[in-house]
N, C-alpha and C. Protein backbone atom coordinates (compact mmCIF):
# COMPACT_ATOMS: atom_id res chain seq x y z
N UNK A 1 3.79 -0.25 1.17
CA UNK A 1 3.42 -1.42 0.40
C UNK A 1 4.60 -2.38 0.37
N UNK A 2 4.26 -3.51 0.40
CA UNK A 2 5.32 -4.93 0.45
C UNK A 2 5.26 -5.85 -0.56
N UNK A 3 6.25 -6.57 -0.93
CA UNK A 3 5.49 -7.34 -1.89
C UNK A 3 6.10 -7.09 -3.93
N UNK A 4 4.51 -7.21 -4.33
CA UNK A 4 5.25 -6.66 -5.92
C UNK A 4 5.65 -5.58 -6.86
N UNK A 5 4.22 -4.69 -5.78
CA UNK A 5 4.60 -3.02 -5.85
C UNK A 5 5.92 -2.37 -5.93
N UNK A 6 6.51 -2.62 -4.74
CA UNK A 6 8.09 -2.07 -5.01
C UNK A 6 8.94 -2.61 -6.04
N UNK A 7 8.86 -3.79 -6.14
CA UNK A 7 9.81 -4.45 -7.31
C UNK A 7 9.36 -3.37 -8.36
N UNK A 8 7.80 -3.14 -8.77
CA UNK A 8 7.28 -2.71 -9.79
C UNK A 8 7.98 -1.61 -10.06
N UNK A 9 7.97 -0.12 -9.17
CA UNK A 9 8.72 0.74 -8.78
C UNK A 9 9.76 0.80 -9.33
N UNK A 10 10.30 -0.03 -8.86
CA UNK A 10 12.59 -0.70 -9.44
C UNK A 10 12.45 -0.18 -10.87
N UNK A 11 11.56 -1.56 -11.24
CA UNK A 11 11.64 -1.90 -12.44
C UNK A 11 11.02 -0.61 -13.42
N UNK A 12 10.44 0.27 -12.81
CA UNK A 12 9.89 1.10 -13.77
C UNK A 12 10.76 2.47 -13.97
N UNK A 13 11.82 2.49 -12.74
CA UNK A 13 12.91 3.51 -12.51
C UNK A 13 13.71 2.93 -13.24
N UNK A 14 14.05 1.26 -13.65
CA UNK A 14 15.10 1.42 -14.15
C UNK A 14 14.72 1.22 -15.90
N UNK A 15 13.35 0.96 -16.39
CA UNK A 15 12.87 1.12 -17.53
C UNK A 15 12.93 2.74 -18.08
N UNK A 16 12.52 3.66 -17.46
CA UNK A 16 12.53 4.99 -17.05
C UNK A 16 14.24 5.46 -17.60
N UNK A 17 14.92 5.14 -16.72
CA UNK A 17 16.28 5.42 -17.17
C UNK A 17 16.92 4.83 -18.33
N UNK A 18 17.30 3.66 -18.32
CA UNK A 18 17.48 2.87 -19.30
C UNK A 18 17.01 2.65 -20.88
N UNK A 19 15.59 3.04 -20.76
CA UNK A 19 14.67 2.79 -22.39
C UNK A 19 14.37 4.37 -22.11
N UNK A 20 14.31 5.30 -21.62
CA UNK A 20 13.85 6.62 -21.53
C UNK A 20 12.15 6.75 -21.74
N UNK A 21 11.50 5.64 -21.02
CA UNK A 21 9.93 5.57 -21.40
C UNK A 21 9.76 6.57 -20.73
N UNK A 22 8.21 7.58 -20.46
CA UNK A 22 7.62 8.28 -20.16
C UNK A 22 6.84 6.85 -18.51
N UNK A 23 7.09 7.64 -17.11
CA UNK A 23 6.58 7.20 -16.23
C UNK A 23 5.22 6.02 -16.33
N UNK A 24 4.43 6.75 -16.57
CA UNK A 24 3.16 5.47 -17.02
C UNK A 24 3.44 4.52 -17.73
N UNK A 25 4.18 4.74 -18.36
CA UNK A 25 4.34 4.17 -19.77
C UNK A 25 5.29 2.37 -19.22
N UNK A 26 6.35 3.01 -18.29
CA UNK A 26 7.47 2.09 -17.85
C UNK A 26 6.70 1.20 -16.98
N UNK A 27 5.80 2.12 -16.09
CA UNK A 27 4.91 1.73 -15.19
C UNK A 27 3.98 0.43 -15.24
N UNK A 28 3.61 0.64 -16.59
CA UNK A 28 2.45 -0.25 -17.60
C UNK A 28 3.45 -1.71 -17.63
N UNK A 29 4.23 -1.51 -18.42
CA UNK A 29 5.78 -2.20 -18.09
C UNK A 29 5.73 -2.83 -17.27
N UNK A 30 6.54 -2.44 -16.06
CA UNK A 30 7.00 -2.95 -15.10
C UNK A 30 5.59 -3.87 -14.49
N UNK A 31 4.36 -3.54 -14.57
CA UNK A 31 3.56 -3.73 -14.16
C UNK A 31 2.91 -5.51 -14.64
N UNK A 32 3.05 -5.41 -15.85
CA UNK A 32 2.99 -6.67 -16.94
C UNK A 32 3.88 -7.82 -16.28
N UNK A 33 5.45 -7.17 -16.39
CA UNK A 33 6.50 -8.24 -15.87
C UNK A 33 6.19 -8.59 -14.67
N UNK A 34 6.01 -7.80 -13.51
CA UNK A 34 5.64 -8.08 -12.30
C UNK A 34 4.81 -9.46 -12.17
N UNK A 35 4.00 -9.62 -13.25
CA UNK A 35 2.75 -10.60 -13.11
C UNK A 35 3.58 -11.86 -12.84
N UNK A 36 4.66 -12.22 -13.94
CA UNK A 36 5.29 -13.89 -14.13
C UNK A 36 6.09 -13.58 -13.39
N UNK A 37 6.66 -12.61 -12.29
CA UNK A 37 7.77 -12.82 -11.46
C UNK A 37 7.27 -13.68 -9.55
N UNK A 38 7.49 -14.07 -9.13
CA UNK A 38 7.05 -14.39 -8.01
C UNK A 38 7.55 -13.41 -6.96
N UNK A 39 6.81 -12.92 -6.53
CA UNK A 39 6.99 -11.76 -5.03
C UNK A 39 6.44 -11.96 -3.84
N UNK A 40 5.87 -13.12 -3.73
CA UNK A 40 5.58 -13.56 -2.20
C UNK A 40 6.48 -13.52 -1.13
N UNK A 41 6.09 -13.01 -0.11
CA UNK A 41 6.70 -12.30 0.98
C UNK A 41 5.93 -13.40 2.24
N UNK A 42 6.99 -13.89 2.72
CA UNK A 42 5.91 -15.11 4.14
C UNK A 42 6.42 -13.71 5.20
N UNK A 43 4.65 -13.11 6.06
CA UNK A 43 4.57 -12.03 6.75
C UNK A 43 3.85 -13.17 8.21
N UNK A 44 3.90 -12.30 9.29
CA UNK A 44 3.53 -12.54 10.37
C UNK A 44 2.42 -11.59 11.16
N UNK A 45 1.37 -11.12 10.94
CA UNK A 45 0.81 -9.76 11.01
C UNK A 45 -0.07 -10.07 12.62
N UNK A 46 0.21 -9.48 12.94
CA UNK A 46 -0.26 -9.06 14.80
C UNK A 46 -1.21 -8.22 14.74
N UNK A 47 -2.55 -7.66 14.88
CA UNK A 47 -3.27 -7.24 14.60
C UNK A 47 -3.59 -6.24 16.49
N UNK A 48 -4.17 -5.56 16.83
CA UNK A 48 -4.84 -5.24 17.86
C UNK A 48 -5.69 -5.58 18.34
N UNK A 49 -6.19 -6.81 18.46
CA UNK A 49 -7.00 -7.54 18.99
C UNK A 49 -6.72 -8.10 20.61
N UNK A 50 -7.81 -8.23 20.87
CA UNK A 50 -7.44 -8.52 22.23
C UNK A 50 -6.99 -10.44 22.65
N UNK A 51 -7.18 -10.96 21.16
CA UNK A 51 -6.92 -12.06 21.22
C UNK A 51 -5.62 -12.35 21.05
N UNK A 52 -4.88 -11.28 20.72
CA UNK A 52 -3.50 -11.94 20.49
C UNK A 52 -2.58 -12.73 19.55
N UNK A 53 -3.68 -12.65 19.02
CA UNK A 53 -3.82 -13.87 17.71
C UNK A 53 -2.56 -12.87 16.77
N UNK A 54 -1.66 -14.18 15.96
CA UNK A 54 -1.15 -13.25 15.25
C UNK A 54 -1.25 -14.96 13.65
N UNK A 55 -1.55 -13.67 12.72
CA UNK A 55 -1.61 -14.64 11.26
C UNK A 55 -0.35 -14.76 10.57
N UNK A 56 -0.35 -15.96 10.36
CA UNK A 56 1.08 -16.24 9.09
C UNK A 56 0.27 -16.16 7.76
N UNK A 57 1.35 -15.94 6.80
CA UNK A 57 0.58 -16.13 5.47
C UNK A 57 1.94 -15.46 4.48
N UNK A 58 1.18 -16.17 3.44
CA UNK A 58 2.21 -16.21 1.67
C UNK A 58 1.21 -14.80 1.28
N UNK A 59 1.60 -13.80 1.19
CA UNK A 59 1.36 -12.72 0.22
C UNK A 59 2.11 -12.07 -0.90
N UNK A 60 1.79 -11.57 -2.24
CA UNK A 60 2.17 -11.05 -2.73
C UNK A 60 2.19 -9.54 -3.02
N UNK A 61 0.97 -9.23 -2.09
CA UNK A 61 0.75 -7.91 -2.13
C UNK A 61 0.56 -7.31 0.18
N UNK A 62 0.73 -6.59 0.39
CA UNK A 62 0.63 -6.55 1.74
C UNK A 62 0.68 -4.65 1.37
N UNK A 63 -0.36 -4.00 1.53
CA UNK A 63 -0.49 -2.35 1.67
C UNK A 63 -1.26 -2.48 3.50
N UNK A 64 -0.50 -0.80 3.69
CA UNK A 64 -0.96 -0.42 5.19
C UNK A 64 -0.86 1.10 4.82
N UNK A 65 -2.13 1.58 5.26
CA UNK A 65 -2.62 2.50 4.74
C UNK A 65 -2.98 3.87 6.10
N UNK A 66 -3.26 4.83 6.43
CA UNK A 66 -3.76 5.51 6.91
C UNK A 66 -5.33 5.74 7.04
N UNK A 67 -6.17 5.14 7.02
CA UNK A 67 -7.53 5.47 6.85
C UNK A 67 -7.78 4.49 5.10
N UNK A 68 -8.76 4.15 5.55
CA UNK A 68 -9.13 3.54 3.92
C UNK A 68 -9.05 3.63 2.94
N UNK A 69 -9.14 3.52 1.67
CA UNK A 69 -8.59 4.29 0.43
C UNK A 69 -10.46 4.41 -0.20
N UNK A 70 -10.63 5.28 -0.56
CA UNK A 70 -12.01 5.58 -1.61
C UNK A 70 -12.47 4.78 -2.77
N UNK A 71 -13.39 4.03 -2.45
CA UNK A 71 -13.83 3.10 -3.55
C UNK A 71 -14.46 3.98 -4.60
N UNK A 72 -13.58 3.45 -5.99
CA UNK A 72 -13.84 4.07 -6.96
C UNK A 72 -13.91 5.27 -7.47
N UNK A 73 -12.10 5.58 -6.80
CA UNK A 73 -11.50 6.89 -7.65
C UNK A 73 -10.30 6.67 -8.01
N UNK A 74 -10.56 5.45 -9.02
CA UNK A 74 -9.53 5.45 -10.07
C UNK A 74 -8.31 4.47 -9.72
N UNK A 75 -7.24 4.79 -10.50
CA UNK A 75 -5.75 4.06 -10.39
C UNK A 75 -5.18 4.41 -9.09
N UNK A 76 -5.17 6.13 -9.11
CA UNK A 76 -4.36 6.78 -7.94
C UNK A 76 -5.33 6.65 -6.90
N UNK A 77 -5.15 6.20 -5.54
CA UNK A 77 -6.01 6.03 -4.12
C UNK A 77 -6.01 7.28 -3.87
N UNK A 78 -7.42 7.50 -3.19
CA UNK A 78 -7.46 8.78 -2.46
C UNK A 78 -8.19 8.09 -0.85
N UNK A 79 -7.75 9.27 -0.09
CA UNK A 79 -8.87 8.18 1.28
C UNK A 79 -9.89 9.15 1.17
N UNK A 80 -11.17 7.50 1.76
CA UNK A 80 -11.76 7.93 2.34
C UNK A 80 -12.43 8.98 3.14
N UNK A 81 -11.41 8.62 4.18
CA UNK A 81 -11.82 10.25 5.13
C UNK A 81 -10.30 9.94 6.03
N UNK A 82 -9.81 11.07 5.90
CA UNK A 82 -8.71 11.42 6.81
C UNK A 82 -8.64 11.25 8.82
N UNK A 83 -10.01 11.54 8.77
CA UNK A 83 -10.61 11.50 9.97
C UNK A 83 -11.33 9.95 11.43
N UNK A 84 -10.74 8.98 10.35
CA UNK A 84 -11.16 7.28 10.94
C UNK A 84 -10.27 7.42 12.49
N UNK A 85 -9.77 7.36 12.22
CA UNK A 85 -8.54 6.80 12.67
C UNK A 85 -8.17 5.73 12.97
N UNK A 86 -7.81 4.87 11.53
CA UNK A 86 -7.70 3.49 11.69
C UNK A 86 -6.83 3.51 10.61
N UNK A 87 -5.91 2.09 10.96
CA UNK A 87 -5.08 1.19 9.81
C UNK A 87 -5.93 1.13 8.81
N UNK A 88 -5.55 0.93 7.87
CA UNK A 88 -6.71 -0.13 6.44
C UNK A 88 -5.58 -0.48 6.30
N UNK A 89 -5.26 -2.08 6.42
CA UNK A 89 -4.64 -3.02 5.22
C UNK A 89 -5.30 -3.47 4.46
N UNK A 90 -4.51 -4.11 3.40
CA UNK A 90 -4.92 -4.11 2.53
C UNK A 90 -4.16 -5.70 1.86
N UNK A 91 -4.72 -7.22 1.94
CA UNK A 91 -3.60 -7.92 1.64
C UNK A 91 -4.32 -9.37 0.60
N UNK A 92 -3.39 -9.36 -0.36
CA UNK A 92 -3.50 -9.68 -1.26
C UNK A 92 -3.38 -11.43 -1.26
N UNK A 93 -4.38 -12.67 -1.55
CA UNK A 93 -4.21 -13.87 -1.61
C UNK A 93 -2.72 -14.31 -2.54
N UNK A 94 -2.21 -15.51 -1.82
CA UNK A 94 -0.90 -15.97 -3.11
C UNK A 94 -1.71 -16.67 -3.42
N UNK A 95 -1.60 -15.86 -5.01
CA UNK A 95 -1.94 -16.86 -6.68
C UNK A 95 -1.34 -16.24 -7.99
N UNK A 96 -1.45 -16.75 -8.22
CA UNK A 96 -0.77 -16.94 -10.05
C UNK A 96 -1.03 -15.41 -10.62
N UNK A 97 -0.55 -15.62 -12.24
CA UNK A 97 -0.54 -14.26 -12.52
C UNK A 97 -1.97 -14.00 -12.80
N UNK A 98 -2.94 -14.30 -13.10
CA UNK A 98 -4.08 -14.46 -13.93
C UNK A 98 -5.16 -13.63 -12.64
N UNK A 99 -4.65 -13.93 -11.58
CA UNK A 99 -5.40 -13.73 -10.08
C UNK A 99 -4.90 -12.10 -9.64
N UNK A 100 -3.50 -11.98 -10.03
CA UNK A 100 -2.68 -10.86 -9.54
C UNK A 100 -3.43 -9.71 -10.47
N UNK A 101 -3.88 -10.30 -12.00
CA UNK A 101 -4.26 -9.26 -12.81
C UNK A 101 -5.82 -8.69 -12.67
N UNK A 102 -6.37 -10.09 -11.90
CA UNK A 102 -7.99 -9.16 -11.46
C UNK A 102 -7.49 -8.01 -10.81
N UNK A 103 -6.64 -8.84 -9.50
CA UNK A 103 -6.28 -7.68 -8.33
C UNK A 103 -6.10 -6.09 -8.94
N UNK A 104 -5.10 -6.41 -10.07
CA UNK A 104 -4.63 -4.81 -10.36
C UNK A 104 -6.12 -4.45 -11.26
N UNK A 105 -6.53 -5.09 -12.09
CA UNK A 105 -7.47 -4.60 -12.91
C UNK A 105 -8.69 -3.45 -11.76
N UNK A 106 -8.93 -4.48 -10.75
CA UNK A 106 -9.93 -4.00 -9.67
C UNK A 106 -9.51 -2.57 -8.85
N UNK A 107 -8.07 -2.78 -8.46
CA UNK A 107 -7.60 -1.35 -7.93
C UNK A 107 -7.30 -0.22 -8.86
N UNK A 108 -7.12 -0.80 -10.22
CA UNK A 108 -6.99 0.52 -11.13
C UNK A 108 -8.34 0.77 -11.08
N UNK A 109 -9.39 0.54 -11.23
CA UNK A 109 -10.53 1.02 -11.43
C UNK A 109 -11.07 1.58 -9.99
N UNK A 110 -10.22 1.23 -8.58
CA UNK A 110 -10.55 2.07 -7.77
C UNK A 110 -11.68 1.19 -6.59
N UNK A 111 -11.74 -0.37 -7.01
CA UNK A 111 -12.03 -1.10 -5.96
C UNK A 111 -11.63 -1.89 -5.27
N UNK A 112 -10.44 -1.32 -4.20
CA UNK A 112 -10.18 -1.65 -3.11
C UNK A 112 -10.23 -2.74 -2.32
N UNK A 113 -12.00 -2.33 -1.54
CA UNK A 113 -12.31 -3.03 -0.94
C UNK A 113 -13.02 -4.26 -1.50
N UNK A 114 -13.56 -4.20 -2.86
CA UNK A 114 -13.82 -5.29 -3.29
C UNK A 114 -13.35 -5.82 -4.15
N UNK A 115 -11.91 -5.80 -4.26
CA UNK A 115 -11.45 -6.92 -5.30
C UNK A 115 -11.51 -8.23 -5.01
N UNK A 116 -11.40 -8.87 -6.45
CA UNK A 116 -11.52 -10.51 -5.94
C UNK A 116 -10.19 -10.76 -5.40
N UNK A 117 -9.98 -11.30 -4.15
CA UNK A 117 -8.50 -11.78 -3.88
C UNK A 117 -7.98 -10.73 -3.21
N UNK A 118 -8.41 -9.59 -2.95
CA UNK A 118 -7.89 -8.87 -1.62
C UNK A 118 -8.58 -8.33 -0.35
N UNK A 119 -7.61 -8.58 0.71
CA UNK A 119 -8.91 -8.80 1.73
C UNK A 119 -8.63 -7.23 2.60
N UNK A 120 -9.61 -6.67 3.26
CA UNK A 120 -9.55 -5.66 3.87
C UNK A 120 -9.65 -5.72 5.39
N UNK A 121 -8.74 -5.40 5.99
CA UNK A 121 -8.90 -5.14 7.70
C UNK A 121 -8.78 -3.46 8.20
N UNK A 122 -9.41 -3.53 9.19
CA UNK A 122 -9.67 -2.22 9.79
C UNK A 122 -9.00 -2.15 10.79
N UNK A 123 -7.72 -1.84 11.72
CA UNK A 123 -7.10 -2.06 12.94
C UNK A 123 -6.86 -0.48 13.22
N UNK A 124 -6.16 -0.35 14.60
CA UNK A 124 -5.42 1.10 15.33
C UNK A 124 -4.26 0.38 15.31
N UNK A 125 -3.55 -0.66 15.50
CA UNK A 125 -2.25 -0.90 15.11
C UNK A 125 -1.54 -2.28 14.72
N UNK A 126 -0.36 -2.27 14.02
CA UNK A 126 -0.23 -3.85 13.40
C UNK A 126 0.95 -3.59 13.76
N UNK A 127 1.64 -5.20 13.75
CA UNK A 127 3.06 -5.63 13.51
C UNK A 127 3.28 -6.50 12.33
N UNK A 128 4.38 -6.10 12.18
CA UNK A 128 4.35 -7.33 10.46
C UNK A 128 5.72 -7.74 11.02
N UNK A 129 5.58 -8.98 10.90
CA UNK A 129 6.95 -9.59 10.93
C UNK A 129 7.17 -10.34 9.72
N UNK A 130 8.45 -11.30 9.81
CA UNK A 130 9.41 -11.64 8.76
C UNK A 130 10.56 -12.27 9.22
N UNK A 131 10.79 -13.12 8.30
CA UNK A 131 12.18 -14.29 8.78
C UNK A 131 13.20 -13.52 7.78
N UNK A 132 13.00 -12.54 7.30
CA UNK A 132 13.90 -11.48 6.10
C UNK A 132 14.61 -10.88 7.36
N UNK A 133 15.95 -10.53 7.04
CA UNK A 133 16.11 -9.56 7.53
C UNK A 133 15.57 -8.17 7.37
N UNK A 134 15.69 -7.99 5.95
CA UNK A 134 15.43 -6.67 5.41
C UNK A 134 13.90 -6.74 4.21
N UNK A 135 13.22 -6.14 4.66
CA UNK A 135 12.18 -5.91 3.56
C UNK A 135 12.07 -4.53 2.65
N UNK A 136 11.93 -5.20 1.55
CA UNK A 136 11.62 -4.00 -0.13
C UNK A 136 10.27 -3.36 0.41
N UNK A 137 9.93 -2.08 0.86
CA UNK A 137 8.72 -1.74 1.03
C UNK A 137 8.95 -0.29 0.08
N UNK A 138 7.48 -0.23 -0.59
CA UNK A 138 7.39 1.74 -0.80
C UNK A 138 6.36 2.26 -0.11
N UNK A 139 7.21 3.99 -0.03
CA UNK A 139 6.67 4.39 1.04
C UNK A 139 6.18 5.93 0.14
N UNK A 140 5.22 6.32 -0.67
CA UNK A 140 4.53 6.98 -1.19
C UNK A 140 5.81 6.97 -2.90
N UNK A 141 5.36 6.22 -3.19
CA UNK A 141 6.22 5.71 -4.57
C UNK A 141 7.48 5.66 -4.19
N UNK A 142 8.71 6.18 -3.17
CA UNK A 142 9.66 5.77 -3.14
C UNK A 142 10.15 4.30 -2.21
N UNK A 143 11.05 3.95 -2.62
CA UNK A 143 11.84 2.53 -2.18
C UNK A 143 13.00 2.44 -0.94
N UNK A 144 12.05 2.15 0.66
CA UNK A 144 12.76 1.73 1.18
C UNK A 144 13.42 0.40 1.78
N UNK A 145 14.75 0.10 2.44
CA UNK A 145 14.37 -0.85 2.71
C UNK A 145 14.85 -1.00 4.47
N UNK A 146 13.76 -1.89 4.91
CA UNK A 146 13.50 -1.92 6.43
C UNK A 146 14.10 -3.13 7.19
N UNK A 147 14.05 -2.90 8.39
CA UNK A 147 14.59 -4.56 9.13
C UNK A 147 12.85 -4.27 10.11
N UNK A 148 12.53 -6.07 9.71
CA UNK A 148 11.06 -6.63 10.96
C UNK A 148 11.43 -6.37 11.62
N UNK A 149 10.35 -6.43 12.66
CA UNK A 149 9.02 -5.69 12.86
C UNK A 149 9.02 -4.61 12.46
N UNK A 150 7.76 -4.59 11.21
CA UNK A 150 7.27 -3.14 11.25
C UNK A 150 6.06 -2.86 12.03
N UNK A 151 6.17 -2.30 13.10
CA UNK A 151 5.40 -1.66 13.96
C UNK A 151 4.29 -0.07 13.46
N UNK A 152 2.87 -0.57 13.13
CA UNK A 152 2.12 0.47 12.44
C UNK A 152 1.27 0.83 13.81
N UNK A 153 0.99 2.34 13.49
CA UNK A 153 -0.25 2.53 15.29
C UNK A 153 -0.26 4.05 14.61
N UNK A 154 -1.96 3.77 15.38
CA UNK A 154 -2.55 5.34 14.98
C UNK A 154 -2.41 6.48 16.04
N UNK A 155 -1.73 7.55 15.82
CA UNK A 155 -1.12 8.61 16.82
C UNK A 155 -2.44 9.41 16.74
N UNK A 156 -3.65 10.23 17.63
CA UNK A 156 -4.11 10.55 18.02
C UNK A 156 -3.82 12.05 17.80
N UNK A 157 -4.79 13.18 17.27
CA UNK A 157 -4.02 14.36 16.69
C UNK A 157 -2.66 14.36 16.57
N UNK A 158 -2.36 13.91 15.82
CA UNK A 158 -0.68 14.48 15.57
C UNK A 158 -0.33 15.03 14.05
N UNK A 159 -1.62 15.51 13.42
CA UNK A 159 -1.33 16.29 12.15
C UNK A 159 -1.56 17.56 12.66
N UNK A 160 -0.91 18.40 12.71
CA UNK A 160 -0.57 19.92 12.89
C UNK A 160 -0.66 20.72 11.24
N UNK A 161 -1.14 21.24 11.08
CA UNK A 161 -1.67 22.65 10.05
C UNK A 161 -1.36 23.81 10.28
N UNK A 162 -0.41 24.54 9.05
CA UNK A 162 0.12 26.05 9.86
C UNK A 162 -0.68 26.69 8.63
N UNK A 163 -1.10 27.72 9.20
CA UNK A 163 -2.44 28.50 8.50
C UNK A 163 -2.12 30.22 8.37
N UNK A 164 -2.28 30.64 7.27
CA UNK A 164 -2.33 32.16 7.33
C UNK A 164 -3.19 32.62 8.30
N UNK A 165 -2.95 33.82 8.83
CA UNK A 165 -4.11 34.79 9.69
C UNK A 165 -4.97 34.71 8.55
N UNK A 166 -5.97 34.94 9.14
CA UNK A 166 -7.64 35.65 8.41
C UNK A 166 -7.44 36.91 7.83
N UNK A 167 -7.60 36.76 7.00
CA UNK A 167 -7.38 38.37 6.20
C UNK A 167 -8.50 39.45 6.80
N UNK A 168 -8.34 40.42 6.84
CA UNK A 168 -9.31 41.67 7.28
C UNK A 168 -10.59 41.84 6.28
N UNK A 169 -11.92 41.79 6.43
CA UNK A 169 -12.63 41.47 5.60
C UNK A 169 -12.87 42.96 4.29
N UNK A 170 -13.22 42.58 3.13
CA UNK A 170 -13.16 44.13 2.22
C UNK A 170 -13.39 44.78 3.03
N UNK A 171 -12.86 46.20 2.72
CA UNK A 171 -13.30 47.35 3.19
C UNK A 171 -13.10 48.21 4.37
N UNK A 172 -12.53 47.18 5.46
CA UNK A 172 -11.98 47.73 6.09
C UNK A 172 -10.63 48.07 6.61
């Protein structure tokens, strides 16, 4: 995720430490302030198309996902189906705070794909560029930070599963 999410993150690690809130709690926090701060990120996104086409745009929110996220299970995303094999981004119109708060209102409740003001694409691979050197991204709640192009693409079995033997059935 790019954008206000990570700031959110910061700010809730350093509410967390600092005021000793309980995680949600800082979260809720950080989440509020986030609204009047400006976090627009100018991205360059290259899509897999055969057109070539690549979009500019003012976002404040920019998620890239593994497979889609499940409409309407809640705050925390779950996917879909593990099994697409596709990008889902996920990217958010620049507007004000009032617009940012449908957005979150809609994904806490777990709609995704239909919030007002965020738009959904389906790709096998993206580029995101940036006149930043370095971008604030999180990468399953933690905070890294990257140098453009981020180069996203879907690897073709490459989840491996290590499995107990089959147990011997009762009785014998």
């Amino acid at each position: 995720m790019l954008g206000f999410y990570p700031w959110m993150v910061m700010d809730r690690e350093r509410a967390q430490r600092r005021k000793g809130l309980p995680k949600w709690a800082a979260m809720a926090r950080a989440g509020w302030r986030a609204l009047f701060r400006r976090h627009e990120i100018e991205v360059e996104l290259a899509l897999d198309t055969d057109t070539g086409e690549v979009s500019r745009m003012r976002t404040p929110l920019l998620v890239v996902a593994n497979n889609r996220f499940a409409e309407g299970t809640g705050p925390v995303p779950s996917k879909a189906s593990l099994m697409d094999g596709e990008l889902a981004v996920y990217v958010a119109e620049a507007a004000g705070p009032m617009a940012l708060l449908r957005i979150a209102i809609a994904v806490a409740a777990g709609r995704w794909e239909s919030a007002p003001g965020l738009h959904f694409i389906a790709c096998r691979s993206l580029t995101v560029a940036s006149r930043r050197r370095r971008l604030r991204i999180a990468i399953d709640g933690e905070i890294r930070y990257v140098e453009p192009p981020l180069n996203f693409r879907i690897l073709e079995r490459r989840l491996a599963f290590l499995m107990p033997a089959a147990a011997p059935p009762p009785g014998t």
